[in-house]
Protein backbone atom coordinates (compact mmCIF):
# COMPACT_ATOMS: atom_id res chain seq x y z
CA UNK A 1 43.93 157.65 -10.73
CA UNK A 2 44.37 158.05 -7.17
CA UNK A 3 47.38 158.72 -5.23
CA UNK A 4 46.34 156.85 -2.41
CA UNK A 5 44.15 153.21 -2.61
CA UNK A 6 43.01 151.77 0.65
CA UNK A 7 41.38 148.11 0.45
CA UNK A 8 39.09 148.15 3.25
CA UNK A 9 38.84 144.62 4.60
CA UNK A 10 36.30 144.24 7.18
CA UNK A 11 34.93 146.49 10.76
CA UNK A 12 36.42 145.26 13.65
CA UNK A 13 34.12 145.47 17.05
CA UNK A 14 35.41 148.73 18.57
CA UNK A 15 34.61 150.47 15.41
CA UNK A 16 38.16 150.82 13.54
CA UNK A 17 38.70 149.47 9.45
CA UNK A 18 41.19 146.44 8.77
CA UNK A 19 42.89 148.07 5.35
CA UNK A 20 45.46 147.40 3.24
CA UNK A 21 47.27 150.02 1.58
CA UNK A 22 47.02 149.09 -2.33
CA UNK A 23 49.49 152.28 -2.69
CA UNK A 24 53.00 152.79 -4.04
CA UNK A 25 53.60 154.78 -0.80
CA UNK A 26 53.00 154.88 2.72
CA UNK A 27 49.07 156.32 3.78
CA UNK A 28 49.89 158.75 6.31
CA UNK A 29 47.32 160.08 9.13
CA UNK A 30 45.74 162.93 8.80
CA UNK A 31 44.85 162.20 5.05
CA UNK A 32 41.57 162.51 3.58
CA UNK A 33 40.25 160.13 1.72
CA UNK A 34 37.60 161.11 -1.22
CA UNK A 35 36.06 158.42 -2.92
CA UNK A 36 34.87 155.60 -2.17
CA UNK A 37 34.42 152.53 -4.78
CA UNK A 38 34.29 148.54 -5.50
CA UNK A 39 35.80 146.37 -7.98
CA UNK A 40 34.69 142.87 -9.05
CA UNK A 41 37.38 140.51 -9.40
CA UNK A 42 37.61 137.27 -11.50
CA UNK A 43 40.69 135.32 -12.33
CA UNK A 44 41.62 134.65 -16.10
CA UNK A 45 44.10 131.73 -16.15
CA UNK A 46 47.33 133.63 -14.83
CA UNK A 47 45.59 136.84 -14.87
CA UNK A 48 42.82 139.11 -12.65
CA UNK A 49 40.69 141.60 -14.50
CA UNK A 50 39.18 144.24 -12.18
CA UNK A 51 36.15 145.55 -12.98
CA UNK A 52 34.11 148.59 -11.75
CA UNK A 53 31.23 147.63 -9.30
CA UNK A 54 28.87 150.62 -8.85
CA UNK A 55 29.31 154.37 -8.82
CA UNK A 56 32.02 156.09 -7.16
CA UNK A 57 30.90 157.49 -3.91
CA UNK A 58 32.37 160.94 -2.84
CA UNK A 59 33.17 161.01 1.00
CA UNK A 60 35.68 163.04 2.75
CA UNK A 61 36.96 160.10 5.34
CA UNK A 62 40.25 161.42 7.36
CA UNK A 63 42.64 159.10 8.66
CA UNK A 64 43.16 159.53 12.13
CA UNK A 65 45.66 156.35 13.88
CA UNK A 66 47.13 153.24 12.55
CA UNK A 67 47.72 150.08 14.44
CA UNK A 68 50.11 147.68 12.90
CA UNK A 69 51.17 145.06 14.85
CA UNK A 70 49.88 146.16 17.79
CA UNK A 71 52.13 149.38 17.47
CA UNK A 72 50.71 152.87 16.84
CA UNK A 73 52.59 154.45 14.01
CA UNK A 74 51.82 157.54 11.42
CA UNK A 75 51.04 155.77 8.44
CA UNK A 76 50.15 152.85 7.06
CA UNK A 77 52.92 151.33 5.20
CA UNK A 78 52.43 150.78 1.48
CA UNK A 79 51.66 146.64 0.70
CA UNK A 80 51.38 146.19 4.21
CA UNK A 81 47.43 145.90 6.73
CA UNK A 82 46.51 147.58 9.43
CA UNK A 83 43.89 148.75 12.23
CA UNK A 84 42.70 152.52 11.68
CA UNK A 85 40.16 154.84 12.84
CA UNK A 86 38.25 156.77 10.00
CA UNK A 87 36.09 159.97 10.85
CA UNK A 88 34.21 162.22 8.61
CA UNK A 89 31.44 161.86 5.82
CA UNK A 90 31.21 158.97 4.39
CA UNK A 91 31.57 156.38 7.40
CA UNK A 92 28.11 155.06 6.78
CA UNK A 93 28.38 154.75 3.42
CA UNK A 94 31.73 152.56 3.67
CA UNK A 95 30.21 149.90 6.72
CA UNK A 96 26.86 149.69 4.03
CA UNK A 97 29.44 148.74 0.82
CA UNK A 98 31.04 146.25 3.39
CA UNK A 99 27.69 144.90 5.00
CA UNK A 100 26.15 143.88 1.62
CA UNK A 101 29.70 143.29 -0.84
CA UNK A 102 29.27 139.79 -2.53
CA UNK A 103 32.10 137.49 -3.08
CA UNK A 104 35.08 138.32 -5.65
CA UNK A 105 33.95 142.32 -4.63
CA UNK A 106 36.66 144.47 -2.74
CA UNK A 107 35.80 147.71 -1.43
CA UNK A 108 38.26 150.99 -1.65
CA UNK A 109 39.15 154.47 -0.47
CA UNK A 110 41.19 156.85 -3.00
CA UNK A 111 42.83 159.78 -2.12
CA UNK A 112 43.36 162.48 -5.03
């Protein structure tokens, strides 16, 4: 289980992630992020069963600024989306899962 779940939305053009924090807690900068994995989605009646979409990737992704609503704060706040910058291993690997995800496929970071 990881401490930390970012849902990584989409790359906007200057390079930063749109993410929502899928966390119980805030996702503060200067965390690492170390895996990197999908889940398929489908809806069954009231319910949604998640299901693993491919091997975990390890990466080692630090979180370096937040934008959320056009404000630059330390973290992003837990159930809430937001504009960051990602650096380290692992940034290619995340715009490739987002490039060629199908529909009903969400990709994620995990902290431990």
């Amino acid at each position: 289980m990881h401490r930390l779940k970012l849902m990584v939305d989409r790359e906007l053009p200057d390079g930063r992630m749109v993410v929502i924090n899928d966390s119980r807690e805030n996702a503060p900068v200067g965390v690492v992020f170390t895996s990197l994995f999908a889940e398929d989605v489908e809806r069954a009646g009231d319910d949604f069963i998640h299901k693993a979409a491919g091997p975990t990737v390890e990466v080692a992704l630090r979180l370096e600024s937040v934008e959320w609503f056009r404000k630059s704060i330390e973290a992003v706040p837990f159930g809430h989306n937001a504009a960051v910058q990602l650096s380290g291993e692992g940034l290619a690997a995340l715009k490739a899962q987002l490039a060629t995800r199908m529909n009903g496929r969400y990709v994620f970071l995990g902290s431990e």
